[in-house]
Protein backbone atom coordinates (compact mmCIF):
# COMPACT_ATOMS: atom_id res chain seq x y z
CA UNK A 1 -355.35 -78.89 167.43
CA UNK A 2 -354.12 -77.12 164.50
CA UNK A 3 -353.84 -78.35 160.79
CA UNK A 4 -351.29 -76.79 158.58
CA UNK A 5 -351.71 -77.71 155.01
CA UNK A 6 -348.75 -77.74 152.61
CA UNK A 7 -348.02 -78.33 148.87
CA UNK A 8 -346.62 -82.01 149.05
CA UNK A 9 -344.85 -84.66 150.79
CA UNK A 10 -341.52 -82.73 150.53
CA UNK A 11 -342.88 -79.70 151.85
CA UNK A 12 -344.20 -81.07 154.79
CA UNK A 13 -340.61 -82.55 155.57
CA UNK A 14 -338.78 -79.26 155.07
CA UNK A 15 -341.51 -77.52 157.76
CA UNK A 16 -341.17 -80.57 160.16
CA UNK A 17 -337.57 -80.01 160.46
CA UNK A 18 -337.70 -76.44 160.82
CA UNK A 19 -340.67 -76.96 163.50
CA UNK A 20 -338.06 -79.60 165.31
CA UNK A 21 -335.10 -77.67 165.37
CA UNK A 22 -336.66 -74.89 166.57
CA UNK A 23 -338.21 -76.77 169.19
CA UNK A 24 -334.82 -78.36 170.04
CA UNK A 25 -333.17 -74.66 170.24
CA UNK A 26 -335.87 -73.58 172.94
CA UNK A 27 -335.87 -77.01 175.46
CA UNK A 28 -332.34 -77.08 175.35
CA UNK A 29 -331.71 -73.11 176.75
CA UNK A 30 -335.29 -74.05 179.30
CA UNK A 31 -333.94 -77.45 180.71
CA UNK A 32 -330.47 -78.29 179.15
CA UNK A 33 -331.60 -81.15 176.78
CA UNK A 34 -334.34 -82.00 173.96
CA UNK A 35 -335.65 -85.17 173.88
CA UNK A 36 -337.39 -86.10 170.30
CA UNK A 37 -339.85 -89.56 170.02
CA UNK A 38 -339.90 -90.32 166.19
CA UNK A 39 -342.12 -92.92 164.42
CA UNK A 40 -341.71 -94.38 161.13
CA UNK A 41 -342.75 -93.63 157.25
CA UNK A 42 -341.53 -92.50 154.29
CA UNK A 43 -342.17 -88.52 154.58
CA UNK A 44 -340.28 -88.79 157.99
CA UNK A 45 -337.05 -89.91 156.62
CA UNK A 46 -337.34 -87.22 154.53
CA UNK A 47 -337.90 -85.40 157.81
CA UNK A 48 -334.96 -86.48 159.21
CA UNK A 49 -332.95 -85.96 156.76
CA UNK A 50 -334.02 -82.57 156.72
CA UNK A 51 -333.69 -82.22 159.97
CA UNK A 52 -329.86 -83.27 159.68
CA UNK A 53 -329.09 -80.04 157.79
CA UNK A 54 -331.18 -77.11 160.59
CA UNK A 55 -329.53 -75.67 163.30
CA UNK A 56 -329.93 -77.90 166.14
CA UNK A 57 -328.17 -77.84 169.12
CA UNK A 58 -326.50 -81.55 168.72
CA UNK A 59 -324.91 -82.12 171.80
CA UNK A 60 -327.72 -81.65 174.18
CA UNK A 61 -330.25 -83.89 171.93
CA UNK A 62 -331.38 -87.33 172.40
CA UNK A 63 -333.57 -89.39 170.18
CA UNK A 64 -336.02 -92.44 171.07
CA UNK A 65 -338.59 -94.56 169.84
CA UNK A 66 -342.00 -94.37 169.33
CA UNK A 67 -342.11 -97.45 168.31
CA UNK A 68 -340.18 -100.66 166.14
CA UNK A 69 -341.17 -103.74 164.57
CA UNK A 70 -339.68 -107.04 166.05
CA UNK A 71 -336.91 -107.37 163.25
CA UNK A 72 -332.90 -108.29 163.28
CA UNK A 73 -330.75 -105.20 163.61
CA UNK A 74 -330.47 -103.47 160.33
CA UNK A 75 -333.30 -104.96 158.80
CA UNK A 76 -335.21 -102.83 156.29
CA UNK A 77 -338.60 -102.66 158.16
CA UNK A 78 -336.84 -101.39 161.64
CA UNK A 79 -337.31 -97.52 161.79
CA UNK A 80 -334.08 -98.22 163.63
CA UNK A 81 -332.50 -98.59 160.06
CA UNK A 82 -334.11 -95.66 158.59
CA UNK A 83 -333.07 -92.98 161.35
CA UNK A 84 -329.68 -94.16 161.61
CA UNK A 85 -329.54 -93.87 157.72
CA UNK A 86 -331.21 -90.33 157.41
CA UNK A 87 -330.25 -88.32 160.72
CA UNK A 88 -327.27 -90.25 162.27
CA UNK A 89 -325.53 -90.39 159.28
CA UNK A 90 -325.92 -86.80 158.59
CA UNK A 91 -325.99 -85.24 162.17
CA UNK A 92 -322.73 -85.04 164.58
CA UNK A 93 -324.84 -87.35 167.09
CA UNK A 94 -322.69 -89.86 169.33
CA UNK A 95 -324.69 -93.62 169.02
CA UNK A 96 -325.51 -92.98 172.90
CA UNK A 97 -327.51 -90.51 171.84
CA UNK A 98 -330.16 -92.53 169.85
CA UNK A 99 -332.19 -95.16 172.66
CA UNK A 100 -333.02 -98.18 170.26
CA UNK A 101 -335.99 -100.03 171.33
CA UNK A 102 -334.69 -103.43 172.46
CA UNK A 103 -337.40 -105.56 170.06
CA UNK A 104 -334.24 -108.05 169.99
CA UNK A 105 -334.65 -109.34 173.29
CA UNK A 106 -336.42 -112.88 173.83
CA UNK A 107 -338.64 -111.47 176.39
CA UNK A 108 -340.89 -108.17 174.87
CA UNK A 109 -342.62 -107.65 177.97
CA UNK A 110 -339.29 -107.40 180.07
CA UNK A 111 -337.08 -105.37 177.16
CA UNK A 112 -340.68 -102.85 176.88
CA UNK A 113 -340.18 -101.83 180.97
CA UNK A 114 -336.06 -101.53 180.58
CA UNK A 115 -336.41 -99.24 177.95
CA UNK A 116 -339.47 -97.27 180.07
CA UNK A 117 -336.41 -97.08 182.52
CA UNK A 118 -334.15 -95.67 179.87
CA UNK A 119 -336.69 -92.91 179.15
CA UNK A 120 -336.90 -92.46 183.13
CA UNK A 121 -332.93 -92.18 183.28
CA UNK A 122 -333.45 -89.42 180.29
CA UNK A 123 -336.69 -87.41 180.82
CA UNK A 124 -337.60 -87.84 184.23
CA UNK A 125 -339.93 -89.24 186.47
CA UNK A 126 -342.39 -89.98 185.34
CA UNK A 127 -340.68 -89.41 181.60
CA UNK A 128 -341.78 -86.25 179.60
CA UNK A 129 -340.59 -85.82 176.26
CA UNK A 130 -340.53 -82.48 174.82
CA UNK A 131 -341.72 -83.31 171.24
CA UNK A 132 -343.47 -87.11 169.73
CA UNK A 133 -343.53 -87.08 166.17
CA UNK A 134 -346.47 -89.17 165.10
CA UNK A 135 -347.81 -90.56 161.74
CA UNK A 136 -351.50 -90.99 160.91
CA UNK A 137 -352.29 -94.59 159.43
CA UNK A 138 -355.41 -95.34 156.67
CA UNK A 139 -356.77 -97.33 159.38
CA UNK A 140 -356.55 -94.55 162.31
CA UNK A 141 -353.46 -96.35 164.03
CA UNK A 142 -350.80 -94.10 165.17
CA UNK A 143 -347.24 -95.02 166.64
CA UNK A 144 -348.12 -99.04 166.71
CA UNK A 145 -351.55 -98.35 169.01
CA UNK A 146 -353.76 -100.09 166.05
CA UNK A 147 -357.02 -101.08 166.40
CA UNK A 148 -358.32 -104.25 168.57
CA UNK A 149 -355.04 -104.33 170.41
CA UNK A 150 -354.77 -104.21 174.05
CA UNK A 151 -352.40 -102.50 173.94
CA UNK A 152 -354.85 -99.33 173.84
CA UNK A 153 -356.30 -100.06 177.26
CA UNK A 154 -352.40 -99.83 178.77
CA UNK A 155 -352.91 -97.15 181.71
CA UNK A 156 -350.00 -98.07 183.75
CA UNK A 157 -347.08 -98.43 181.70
CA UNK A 158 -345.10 -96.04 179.32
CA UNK A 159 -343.69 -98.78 177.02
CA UNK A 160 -345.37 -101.96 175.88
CA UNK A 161 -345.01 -104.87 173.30
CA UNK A 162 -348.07 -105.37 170.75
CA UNK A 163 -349.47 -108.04 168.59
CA UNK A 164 -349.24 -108.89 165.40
CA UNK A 165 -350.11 -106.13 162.84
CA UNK A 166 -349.21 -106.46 158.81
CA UNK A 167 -346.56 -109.54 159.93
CA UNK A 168 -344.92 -108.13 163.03
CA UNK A 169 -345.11 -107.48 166.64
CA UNK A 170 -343.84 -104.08 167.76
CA UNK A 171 -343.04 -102.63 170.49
CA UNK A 172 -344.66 -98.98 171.33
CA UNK A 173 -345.35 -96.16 173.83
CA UNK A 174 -348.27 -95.96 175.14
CA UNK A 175 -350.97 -92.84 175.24
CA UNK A 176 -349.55 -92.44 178.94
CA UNK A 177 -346.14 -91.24 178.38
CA UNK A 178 -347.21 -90.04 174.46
CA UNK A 179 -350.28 -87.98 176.34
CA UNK A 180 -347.87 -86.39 178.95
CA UNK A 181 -345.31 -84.95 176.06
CA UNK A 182 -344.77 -81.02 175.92
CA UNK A 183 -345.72 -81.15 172.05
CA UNK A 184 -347.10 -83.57 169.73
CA UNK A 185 -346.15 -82.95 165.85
CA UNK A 186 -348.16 -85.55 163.44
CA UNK A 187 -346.33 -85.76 159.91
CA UNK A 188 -349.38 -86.72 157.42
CA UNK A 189 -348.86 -87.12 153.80
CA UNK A 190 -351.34 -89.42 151.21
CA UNK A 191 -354.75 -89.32 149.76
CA UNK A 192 -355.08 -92.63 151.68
CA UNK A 193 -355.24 -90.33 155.14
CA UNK A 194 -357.98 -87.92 153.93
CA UNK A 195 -361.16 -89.72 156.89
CA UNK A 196 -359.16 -90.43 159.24
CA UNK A 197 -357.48 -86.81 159.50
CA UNK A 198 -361.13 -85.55 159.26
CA UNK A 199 -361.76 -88.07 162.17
CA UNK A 200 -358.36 -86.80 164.12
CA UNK A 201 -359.18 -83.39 163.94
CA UNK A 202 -362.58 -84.24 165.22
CA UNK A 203 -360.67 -86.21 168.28
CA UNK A 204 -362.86 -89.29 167.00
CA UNK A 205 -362.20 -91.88 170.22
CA UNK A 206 -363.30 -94.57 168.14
CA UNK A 207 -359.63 -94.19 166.41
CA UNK A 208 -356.50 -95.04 167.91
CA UNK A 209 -355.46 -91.62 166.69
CA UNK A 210 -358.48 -89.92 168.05
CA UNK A 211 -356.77 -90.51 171.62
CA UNK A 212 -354.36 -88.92 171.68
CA UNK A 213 -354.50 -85.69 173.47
CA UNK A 214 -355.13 -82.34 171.28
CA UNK A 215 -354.17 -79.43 173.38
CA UNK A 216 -350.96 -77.71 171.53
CA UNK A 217 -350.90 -80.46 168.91
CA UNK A 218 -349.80 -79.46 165.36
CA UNK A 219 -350.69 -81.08 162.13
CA UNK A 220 -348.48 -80.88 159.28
CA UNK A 221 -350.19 -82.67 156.59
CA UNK A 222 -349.85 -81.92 152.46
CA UNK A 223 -352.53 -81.15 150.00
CA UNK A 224 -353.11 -85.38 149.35
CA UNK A 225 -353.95 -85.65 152.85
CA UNK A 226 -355.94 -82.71 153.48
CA UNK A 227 -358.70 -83.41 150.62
CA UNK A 228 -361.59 -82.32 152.14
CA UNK A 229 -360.81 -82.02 155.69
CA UNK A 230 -361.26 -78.39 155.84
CA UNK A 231 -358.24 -77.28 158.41
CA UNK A 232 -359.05 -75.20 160.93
């Protein structure tokens, strides 16, 4: 794993993007298409709306989930919202190129393994995505794996639906299809994040975040976040 450390929350934003697009410019001329997971947060809409201004090869992009709270369409706390606000409205991308995560549906567990098909239909067989953006969270969480919920333990299923954490269910990929991505790129910005990115750099199991895998991962993470974590 490497750690990049950076001024501030903006800065890490700006390099995000550029890391992205570039990304996107090389999977589309390997395999035609460049298939992004992002999570939620305040630095990456900043990201995204970055991102909405690089060089990026539009047409041959699609964007999922990593994961969504159980809200109405539109609702403030869907990253739904956010993307569409920050990239979609920015970026030439068609709707059918953004997968929503169907956290609408009555039944979670059923909606969870049609959208695993959706990222079969788009990635593959099993699915690989060429880049998941992940956030770090104060308590070690990343996408919505948190602690104590079974949905950690998931070995044989890419998508899942989650209890209740700070008021909502989610829904979430699991370290399966997250584990079997060509690059991981964690965004991390706030003091609040200073142990637990000493803990993910250490690949602390004990953390949700400490599972997921480290070879070719890239940390982007400002000065806040860094502290005393020592990159390496």
């Amino acid at each position: 794993m490497k750690i990049e450390v950076l001024a501030d929350a903006d800065a890490v934003a700006r390099i995000a993007a550029a890391i992205i697009a570039a990304e996107a410019r090389s999977a589309t001329v390997a395999r035609g298409r460049f298939v992004i997971a992002v999570s939620g947060g305040h630095t990456p809409w900043l990201m995204l709306r970055a991102l909405a201004g690089e060089d990026v090869p539009w047409e041959n992009v699609h964007v999922v989930q990593v994961d969504e709270r159980v809200a109405r369409t539109g609702h403030p706390d869907r990253n739904l919202t956010h993307v569409r606000e920050n990239l979609a409205e920015h970026a030439p991308l068609r709707p059918g190129q953004i997968h929503a995560m169907p956290v609408e549906a009555f039944d979670l567990q059923a909606a969870a393994a049609r959208y695993a098909v959706t990222l079969q239909e788009i990635a593959g067989t099993p699915p690989v995505l060429d880049l998941v953006h992940l956030g770090l969270g104060p308590d070690g969480h990343t996408a919505s794996l948190v602690p104590g919920d079974p949905v950690l333990d998931i070995t044989d299923a890419d998508v899942s639906p989650t209890g209740i954490y700070q008021g909502r269910r989610r829904m979430t990929l699991t370290y399966p299809i997250i584990n079997r991505s060509r690059h991981i790129l964690w965004v991390v910005s706030g003091s609040e994040k200073v142990g637990m990115l000493v803990r993910l750099r250490d690949g602390d199991p004990s953390i949700p975040a400490g599972r997921v895998q480290r070879d070719g991962a890239l940390v982007i993470a400002d000065r806040a976040a860094a502290g005393q974590a020592n990159p390496t």
